[in-house]
Protein backbone atom coordinates (compact mmCIF):
# COMPACT_ATOMS: atom_id res chain seq x y z
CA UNK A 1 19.67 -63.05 -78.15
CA UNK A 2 22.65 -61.19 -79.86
CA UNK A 3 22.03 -57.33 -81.00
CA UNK A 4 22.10 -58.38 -84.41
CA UNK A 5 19.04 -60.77 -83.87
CA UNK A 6 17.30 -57.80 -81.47
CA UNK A 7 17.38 -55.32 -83.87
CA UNK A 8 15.59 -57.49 -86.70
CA UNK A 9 13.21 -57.91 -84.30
CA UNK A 10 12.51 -54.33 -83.82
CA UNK A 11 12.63 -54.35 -87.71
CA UNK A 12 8.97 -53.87 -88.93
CA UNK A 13 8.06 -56.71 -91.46
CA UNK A 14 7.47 -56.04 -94.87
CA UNK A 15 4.39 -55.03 -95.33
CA UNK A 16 4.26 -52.13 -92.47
CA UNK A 17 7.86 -50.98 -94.39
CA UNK A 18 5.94 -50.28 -97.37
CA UNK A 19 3.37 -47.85 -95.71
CA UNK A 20 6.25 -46.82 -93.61
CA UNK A 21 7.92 -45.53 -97.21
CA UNK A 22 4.66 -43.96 -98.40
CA UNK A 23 4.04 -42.26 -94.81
CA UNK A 24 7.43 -40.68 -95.09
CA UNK A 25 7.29 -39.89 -98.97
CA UNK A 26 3.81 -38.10 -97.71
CA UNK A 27 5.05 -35.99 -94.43
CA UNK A 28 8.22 -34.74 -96.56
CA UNK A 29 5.88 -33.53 -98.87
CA UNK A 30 3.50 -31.79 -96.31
CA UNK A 31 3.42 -28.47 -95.99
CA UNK A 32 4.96 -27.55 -92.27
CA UNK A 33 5.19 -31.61 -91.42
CA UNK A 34 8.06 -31.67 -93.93
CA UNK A 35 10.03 -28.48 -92.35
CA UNK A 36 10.55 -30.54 -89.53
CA UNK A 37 11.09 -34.04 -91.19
CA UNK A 38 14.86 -35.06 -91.92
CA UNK A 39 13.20 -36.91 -95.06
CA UNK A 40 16.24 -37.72 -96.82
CA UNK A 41 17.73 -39.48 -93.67
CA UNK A 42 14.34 -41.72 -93.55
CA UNK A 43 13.47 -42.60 -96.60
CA UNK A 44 16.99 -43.57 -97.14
CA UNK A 45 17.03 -45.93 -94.25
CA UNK A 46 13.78 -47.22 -95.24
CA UNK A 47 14.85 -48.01 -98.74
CA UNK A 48 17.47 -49.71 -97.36
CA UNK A 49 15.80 -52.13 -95.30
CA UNK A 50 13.24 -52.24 -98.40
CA UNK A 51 16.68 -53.80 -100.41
CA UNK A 52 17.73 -55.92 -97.64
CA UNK A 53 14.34 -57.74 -97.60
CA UNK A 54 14.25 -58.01 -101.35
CA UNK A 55 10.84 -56.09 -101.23
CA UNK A 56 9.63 -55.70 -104.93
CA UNK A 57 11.46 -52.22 -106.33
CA UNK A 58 7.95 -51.74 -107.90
CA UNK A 59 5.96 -51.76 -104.97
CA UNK A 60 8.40 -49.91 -103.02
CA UNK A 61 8.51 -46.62 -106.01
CA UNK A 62 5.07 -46.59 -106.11
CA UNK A 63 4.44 -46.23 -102.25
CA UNK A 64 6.50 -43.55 -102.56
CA UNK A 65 5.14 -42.28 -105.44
CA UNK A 66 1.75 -42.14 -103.59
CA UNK A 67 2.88 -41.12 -100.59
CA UNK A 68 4.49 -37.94 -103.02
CA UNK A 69 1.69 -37.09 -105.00
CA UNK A 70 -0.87 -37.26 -101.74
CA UNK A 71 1.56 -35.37 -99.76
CA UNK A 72 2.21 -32.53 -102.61
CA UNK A 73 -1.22 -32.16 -103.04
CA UNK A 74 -2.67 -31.86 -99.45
CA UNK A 75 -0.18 -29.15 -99.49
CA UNK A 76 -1.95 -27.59 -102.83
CA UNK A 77 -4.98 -27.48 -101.16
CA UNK A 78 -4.35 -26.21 -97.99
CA UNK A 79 -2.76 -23.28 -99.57
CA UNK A 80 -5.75 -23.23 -101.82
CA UNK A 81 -8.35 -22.90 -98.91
CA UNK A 82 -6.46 -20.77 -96.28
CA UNK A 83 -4.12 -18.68 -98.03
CA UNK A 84 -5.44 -15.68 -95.86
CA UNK A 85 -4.45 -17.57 -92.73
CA UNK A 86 -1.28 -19.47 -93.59
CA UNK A 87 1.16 -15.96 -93.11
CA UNK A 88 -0.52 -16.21 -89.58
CA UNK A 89 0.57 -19.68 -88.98
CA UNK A 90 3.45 -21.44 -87.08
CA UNK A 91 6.42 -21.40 -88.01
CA UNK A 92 5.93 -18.34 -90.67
CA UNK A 93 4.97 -16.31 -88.08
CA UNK A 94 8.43 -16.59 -86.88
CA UNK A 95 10.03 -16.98 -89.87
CA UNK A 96 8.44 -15.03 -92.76
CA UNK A 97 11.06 -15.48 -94.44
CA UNK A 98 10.48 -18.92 -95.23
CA UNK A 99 7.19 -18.39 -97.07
CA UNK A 100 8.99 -15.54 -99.10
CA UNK A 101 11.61 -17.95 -100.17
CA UNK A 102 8.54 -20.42 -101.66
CA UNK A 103 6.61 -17.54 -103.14
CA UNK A 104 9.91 -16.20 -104.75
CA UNK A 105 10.88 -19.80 -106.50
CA UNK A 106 7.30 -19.88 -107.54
CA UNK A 107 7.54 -16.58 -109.17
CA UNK A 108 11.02 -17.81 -110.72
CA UNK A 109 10.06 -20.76 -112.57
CA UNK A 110 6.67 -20.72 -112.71
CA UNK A 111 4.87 -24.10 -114.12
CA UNK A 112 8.29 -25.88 -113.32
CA UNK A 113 8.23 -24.82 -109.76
CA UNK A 114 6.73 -27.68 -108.77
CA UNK A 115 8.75 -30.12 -110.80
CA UNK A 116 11.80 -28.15 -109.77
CA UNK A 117 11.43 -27.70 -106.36
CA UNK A 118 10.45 -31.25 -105.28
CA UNK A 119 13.97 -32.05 -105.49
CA UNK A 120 15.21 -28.44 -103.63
CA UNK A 121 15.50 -29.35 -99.79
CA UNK A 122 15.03 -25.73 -98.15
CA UNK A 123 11.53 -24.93 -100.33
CA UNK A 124 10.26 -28.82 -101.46
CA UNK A 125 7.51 -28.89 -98.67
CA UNK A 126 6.35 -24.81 -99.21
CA UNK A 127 6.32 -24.73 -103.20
CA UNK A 128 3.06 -26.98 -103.68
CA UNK A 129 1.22 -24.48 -100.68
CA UNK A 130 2.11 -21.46 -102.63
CA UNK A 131 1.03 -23.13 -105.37
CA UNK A 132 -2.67 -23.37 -104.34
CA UNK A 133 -1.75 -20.13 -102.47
CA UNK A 134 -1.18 -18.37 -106.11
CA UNK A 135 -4.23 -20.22 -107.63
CA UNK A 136 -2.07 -22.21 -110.13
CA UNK A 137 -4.48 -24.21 -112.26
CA UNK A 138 -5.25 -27.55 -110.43
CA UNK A 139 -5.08 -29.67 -113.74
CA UNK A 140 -1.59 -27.85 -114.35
CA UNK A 141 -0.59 -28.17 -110.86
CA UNK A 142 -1.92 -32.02 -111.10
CA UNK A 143 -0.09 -32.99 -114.03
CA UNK A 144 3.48 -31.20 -112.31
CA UNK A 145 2.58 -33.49 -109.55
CA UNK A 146 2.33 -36.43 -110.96
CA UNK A 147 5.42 -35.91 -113.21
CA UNK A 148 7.91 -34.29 -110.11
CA UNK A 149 6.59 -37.09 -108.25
CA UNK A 150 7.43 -39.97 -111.03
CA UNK A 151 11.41 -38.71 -111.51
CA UNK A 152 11.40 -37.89 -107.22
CA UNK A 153 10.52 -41.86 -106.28
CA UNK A 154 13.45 -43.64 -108.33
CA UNK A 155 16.23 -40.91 -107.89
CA UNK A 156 15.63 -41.16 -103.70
CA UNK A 157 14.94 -44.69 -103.18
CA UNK A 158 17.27 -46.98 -105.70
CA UNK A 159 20.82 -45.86 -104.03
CA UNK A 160 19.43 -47.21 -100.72
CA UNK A 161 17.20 -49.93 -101.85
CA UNK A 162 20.59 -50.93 -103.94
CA UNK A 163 22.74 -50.53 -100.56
CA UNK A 164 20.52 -52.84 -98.27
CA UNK A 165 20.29 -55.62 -101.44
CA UNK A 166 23.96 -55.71 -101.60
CA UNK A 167 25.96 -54.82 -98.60
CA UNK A 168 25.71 -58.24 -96.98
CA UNK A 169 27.08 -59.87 -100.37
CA UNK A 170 29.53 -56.89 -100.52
CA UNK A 171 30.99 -57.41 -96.73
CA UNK A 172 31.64 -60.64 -94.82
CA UNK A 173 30.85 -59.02 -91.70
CA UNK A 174 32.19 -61.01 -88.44
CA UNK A 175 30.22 -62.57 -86.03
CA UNK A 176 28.36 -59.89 -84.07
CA UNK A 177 29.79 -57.00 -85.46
CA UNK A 178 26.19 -56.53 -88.01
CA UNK A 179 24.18 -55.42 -84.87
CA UNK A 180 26.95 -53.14 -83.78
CA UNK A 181 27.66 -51.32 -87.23
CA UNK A 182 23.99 -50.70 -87.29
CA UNK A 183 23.66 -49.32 -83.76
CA UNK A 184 26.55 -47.14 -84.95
CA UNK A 185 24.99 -45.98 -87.27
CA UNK A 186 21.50 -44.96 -85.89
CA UNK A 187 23.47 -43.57 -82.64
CA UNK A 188 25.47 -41.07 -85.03
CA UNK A 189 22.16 -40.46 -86.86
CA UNK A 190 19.78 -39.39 -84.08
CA UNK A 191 22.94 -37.37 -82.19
CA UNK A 192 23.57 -35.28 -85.32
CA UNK A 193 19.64 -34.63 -85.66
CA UNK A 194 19.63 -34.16 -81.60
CA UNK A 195 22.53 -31.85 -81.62
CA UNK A 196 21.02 -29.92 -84.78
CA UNK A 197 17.61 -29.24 -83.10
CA UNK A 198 19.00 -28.66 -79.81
CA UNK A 199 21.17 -25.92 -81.37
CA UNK A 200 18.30 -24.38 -82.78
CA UNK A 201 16.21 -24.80 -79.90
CA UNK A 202 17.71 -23.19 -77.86
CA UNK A 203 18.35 -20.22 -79.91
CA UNK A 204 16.48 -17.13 -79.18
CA UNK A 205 14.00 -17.94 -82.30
CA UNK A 206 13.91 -21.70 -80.70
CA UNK A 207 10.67 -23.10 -79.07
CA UNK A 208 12.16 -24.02 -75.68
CA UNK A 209 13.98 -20.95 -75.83
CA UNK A 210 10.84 -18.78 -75.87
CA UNK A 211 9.41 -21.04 -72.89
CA UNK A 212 12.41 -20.44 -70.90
CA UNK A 213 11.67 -16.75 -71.20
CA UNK A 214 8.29 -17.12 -70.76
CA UNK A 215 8.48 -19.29 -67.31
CA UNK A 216 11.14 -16.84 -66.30
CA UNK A 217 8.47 -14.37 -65.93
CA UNK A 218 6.47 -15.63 -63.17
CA UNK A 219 9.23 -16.00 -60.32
CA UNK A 220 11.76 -13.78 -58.97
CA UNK A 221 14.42 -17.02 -58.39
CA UNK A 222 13.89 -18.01 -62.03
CA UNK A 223 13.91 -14.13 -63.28
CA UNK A 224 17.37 -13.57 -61.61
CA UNK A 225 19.34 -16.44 -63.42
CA UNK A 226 18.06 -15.63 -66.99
CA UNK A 227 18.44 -11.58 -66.64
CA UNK A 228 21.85 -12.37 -65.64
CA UNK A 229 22.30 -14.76 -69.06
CA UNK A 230 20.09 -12.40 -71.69
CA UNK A 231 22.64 -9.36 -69.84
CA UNK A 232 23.53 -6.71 -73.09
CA UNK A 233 25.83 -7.82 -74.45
CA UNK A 234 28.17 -6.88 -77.63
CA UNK A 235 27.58 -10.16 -79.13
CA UNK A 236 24.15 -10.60 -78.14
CA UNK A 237 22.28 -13.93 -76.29
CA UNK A 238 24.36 -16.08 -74.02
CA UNK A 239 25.66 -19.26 -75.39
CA UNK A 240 22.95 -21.60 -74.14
CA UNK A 241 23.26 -24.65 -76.35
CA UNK A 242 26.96 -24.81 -75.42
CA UNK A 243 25.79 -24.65 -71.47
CA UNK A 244 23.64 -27.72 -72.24
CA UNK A 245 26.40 -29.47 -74.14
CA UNK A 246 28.71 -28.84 -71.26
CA UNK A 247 26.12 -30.14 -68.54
CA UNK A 248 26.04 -33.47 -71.17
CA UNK A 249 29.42 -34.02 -72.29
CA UNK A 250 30.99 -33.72 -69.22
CA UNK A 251 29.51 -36.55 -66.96
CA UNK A 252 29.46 -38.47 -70.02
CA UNK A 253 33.22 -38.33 -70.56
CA UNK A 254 33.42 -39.27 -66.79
CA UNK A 255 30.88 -42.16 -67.36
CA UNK A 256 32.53 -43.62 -70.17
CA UNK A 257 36.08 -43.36 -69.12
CA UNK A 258 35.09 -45.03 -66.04
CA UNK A 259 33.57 -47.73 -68.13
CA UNK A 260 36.54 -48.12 -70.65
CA UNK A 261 39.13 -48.34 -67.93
CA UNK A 262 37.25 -50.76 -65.92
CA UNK A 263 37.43 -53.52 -69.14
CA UNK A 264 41.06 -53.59 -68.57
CA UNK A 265 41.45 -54.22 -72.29
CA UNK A 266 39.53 -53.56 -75.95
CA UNK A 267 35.40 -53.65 -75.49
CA UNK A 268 33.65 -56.52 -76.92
CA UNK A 269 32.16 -53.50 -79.44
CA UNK A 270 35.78 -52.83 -80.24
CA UNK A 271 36.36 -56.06 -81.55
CA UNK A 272 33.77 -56.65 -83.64
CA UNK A 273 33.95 -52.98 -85.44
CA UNK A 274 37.41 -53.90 -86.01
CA UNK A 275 37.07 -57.10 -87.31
CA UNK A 276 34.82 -55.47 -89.64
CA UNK A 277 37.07 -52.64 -90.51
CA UNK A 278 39.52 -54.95 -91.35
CA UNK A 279 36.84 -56.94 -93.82
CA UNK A 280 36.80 -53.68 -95.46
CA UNK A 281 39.92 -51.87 -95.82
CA UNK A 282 41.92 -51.69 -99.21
CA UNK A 283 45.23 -50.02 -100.20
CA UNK A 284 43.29 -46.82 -101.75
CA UNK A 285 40.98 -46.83 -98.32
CA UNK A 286 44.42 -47.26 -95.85
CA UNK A 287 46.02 -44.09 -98.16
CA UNK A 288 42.90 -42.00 -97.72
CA UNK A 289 43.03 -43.25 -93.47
CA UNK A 290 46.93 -41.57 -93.83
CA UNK A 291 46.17 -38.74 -95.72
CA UNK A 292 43.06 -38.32 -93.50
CA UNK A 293 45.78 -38.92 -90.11
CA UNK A 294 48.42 -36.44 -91.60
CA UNK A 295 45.99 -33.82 -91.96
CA UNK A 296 44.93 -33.74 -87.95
CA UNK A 297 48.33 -34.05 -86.63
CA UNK A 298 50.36 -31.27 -85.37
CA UNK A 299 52.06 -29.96 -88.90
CA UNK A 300 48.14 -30.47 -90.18
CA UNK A 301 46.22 -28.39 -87.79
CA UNK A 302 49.23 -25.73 -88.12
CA UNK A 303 48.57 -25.15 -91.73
CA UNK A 304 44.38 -25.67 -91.44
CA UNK A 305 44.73 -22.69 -89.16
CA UNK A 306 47.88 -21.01 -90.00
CA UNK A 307 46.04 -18.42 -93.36
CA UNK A 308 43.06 -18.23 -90.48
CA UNK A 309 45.29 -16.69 -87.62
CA UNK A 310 46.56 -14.25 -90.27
CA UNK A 311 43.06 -13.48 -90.81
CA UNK A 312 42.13 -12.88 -87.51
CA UNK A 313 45.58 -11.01 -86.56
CA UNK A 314 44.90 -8.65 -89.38
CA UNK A 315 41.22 -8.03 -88.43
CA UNK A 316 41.86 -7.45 -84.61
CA UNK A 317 39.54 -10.58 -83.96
CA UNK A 318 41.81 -11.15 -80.75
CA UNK A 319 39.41 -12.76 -78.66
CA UNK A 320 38.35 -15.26 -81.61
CA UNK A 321 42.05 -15.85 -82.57
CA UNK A 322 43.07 -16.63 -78.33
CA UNK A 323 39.95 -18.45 -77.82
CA UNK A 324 41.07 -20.86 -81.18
CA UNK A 325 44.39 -20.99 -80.22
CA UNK A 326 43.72 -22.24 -76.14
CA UNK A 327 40.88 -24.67 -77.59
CA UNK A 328 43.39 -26.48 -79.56
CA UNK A 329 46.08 -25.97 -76.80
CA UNK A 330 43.65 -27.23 -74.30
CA UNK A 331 42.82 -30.06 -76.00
CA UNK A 332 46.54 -31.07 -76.25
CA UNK A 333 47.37 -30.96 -72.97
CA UNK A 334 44.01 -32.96 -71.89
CA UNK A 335 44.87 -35.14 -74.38
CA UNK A 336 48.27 -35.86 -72.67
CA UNK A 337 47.17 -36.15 -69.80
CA UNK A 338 43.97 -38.69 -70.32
CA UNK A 339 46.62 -40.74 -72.58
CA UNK A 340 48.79 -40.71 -68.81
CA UNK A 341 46.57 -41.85 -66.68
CA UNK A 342 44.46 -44.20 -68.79
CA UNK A 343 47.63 -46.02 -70.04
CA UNK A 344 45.57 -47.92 -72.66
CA UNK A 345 47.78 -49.92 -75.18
CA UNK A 346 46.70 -49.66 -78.76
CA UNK A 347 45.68 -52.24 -80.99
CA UNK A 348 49.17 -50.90 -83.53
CA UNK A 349 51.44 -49.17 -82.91
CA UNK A 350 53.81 -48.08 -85.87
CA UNK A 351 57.19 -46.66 -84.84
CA UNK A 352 56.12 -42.41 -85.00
CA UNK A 353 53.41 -43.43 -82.35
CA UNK A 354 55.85 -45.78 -80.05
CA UNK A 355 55.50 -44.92 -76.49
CA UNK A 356 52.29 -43.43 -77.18
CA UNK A 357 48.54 -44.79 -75.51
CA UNK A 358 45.40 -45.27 -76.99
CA UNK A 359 42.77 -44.28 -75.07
CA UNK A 360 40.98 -41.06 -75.89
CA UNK A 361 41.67 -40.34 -79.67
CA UNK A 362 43.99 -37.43 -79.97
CA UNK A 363 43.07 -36.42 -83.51
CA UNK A 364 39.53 -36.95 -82.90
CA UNK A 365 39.72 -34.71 -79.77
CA UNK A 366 41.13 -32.20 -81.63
CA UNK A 367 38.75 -32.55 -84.85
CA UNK A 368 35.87 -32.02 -82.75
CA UNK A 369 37.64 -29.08 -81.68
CA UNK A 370 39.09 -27.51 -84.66
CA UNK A 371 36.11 -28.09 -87.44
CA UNK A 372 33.38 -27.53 -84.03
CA UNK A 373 35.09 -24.21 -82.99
CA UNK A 374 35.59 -22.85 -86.39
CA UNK A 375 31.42 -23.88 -87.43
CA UNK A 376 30.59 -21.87 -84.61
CA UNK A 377 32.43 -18.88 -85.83
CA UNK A 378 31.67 -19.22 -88.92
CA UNK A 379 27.78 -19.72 -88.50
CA UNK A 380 27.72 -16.06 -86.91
CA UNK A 381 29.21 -14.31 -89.84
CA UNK A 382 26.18 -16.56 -91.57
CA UNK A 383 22.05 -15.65 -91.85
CA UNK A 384 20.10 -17.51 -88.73
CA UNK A 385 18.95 -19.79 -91.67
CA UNK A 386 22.26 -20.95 -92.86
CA UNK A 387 23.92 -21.74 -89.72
CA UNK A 388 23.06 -25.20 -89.14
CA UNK A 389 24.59 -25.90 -92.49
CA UNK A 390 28.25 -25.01 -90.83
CA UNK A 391 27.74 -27.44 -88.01
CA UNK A 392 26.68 -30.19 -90.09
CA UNK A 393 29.72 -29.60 -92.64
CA UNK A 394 31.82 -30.13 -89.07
CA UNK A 395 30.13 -33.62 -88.35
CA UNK A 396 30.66 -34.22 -92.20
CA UNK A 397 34.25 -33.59 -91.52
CA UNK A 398 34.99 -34.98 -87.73
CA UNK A 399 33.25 -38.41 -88.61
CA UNK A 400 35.66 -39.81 -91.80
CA UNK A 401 38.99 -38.07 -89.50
CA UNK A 402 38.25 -40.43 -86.49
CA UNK A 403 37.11 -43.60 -88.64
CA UNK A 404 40.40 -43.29 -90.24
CA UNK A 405 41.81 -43.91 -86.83
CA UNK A 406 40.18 -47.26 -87.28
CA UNK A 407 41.31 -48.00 -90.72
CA UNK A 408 44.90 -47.52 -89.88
CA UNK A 409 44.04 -49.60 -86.88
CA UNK A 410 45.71 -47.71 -83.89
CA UNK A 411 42.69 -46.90 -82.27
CA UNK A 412 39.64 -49.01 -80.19
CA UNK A 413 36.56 -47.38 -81.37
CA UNK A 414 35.35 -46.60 -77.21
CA UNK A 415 39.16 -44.45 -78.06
CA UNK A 416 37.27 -42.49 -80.70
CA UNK A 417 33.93 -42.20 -78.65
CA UNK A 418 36.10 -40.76 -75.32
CA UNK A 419 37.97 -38.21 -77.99
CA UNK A 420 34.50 -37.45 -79.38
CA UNK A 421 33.26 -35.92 -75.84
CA UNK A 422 35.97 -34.77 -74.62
CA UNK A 423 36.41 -32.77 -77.73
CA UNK A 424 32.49 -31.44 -77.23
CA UNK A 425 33.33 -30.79 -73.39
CA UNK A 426 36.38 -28.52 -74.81
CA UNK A 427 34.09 -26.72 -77.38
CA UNK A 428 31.64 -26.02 -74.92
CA UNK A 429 34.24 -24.36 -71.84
CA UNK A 430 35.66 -22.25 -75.11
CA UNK A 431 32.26 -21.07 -76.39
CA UNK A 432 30.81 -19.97 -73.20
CA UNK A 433 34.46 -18.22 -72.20
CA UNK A 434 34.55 -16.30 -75.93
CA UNK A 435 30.94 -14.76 -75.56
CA UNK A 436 32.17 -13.48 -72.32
CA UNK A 437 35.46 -11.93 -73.42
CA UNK A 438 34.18 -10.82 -77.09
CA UNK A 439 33.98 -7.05 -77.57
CA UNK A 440 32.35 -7.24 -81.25
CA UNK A 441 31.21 -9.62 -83.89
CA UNK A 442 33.03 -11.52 -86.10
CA UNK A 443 33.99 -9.75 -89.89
CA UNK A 444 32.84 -11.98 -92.87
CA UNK A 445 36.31 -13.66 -93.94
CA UNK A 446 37.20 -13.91 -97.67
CA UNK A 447 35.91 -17.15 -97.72
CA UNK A 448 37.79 -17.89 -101.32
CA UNK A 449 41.50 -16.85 -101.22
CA UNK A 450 41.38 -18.13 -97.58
CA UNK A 451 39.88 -21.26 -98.65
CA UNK A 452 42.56 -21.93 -101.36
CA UNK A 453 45.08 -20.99 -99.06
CA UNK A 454 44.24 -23.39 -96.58
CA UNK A 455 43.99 -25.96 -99.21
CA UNK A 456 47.60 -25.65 -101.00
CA UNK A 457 48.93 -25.46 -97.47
CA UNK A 458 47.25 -28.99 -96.20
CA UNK A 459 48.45 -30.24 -99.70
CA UNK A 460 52.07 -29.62 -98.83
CA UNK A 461 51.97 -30.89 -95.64
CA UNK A 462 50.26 -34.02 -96.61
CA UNK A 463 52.59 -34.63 -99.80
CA UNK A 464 56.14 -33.39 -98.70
CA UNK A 465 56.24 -33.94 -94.52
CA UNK A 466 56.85 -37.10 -92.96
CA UNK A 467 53.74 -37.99 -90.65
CA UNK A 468 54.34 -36.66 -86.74
């Protein structure tokens, strides 16, 4: 059995996808269930599938649409009965803040607050509990329901119910390579959510994080360790989500190199992600790959960080500015010296890249480090609730640089996965050494003329220098 045929096994049939759709369209709806639901993700995916086995569009907008209206108002009425206890609940407990956000949007648009806020990520699940929590009239609330609900089902479900009914006519996908792109795309999926929570988790307002105090408690040998970690400092709690992603990254770069170089040539996943890659490129997608190659090569990382040193120089942010620079330094050098010993050939190579191996991906090393480095600065000049928003603009970033690799067609895609890690592993040794050689937190940059700057600069790199 191939992976393709394995995964449409796992595949539920038809009729579970349907009360799959309304089960999701309900949670992300629920008040506290849909904090912690990545609804958009699943109810995209869902649709999707819902398209690919030309499932009636009818039945599949009105599970959601039931799955909406239940969801929206089992939130109504809990905020209707308990409004005393809900401040005393988990998470608002913790975060207050939260609930203040809903009851301030409510305040703000009143009757449309409902309508409104169904399609507003941070507040959708809150706005129909303070709702009942502010006694809006139920046949008001009712009617807002029902309409929010009608407009939410079609504008969240048709772009992926349209994707699964017409990707397979849109591609003609090698033999193999469906089961891979779709494993792909679930394993960058759940690490993005994994790394997200993780992050947050581990975070002094994280769950685990409060456990790992707590258990620290009741031993001297445990105490010890996490004194020395929670040690005053001038920037606060040590590092620990880049500890864990160090204690992952690393043996996995050791596992998979190990694995790569014992194929002695391209993985049987290589071959079938290229062969599909090449199904798909075009002249405008190759240009975008270029663009996309020019801007993470040397002359393109100089000018991404060139207005951004100034920045820092000015400022005094010395340990931030050293820390940058010997990241991206770092990376170079292990990027030299994996490309020595692994000696893999590539499946191109043009004439700037002659004498040059494959395996791991040098601009997808360096990405990870660039765009993961600067989201962790960044997300401290940031409010706690904000600063998962700079990490996932990184993996917005990092994933298009080292697919373009693919496009162009001078990488393997196990060369992407290697750069990926060792890139984390980099992050990780740079994030724990900053916290320990920081003597104040970062200023708030000027996030526009720094912006622009940065912009014109890539620009003129991209338009008027050969590619190096």
């Amino acid at each position: 059995m191939n992976a393709t045929e394995w995964l449409q096994n796992l595949a539920p049939s038809p009729l579970w996808l349907l009360f799959f759709i309304a089960v999701i369209s309900l949670a992300e709806s629920l008040a506290l269930i849909g904090l912690a639901v990545p609804g958009v993700v699943l109810i995209t995916a869902a649709a999707s599938l819902a398209g690919h086995y030309d499932l009636s569009i009818a039945l599949v907008l009105l599970c959601a649409f039931l799955g909406a209206v239940i969801g929206d108002g089992l939130s109504f009425l809990f905020g209707h009965t308990q409004r005393e206890r809900i401040p005393l609940l988990w998470p608002f407990r913790q975060h207050p803040e939260w609930l203040k956000r809903g009851t301030n949007f409510f305040e703000r648009y009143g009757v449309l607050s409902v309508l409104i806020g169904r399609f507003v990520g941070p507040v959708r699940p809150i706005v129909p509990m303070v709702a009942g929590m502010m006694h809006m009239p139920r046949n008001l609330f009712i009617w807002s329901n029902l309409g929010s609900a009608l407009l939410w089902a079609p504008a969240y479900l048709l772009p992926g119910y349209l994707l699964g009914k017409t990707w397979q006519q849109m591609l003609t996908m090698p033999p193999g390579s469906e089961g891979w792109l779709i494993l792909l795309a679930v394993a960058v999926i759940a690490l993005a959510l994994t790394f997200s929570l993780l992050r947050h988790q581990l975070a002094r307002e994280g769950w685990v994080y409060r456990q790992l105090a707590y258990s620290a408690q009741g031993s001297r040998w445990r105490r010890g360790p996490w004194s020395a970690l929670r040690s005053p400092h001038p920037r606060g709690e040590f590092p620990l989500a880049s500890l864990v992603l160090l204690f992952i990254s690393m043996p996995a770069l050791g596992g998979w190199t190990l694995w790569v170089l014992e194929q002695q040539g391209p993985l049987p996943m290589d071959l079938s992600l290229q062969g599909l890659i090449d199904g798909l490129t075009s002249p405008t997608l190759i240009q975008i790959a270029e663009w996309m190659a020019e801007a993470g090569d040397t002359l393109g990382v100089i000018a991404l960080i060139l207005p951004w040193t100034v920045w820092l120089i000015y400022r005094h942010q010395h340990a931030a500015l050293f820390h940058l620079l010997g990241g991206l330094g770092g990376i170079a050098l292990a990027n030299t010296l994996f490309k020595h010993l692994a000696g893999r050939a590539r499946p191109d190579v043009p004439d700037y890249l002659a004498g040059s191996f494959s395996y791991p991906s040098a601009h997808t090393s360096t990405a990870v480090v660039l765009y993961g480095l600067a989201a962790a600065f960044v997300a401290e000049t940031l409010p706690s609730r904000y600063r998962a928003l700079a990490y996932w603009a990184a993996i917005a970033i990092c994933i298009p640089m080292a697919l373009s690799r693919l496009i162009i067609g001078v990488h393997w895609f196990s060369d992407l996965v290697g750069g990926a890690l060792l890139g984390l592993m980099t992050c990780a040794l740079v994030r724990i050494s900053y916290h320990g050689f920081a003597t104040r937190p970062l200023d708030r940059p000027p996030w526009v003329a720094l912006g622009l700057t940065t912009l014109a600069l890539l620009a003129a790199r991209i338009f008027w220098l050969p590619p190096v």
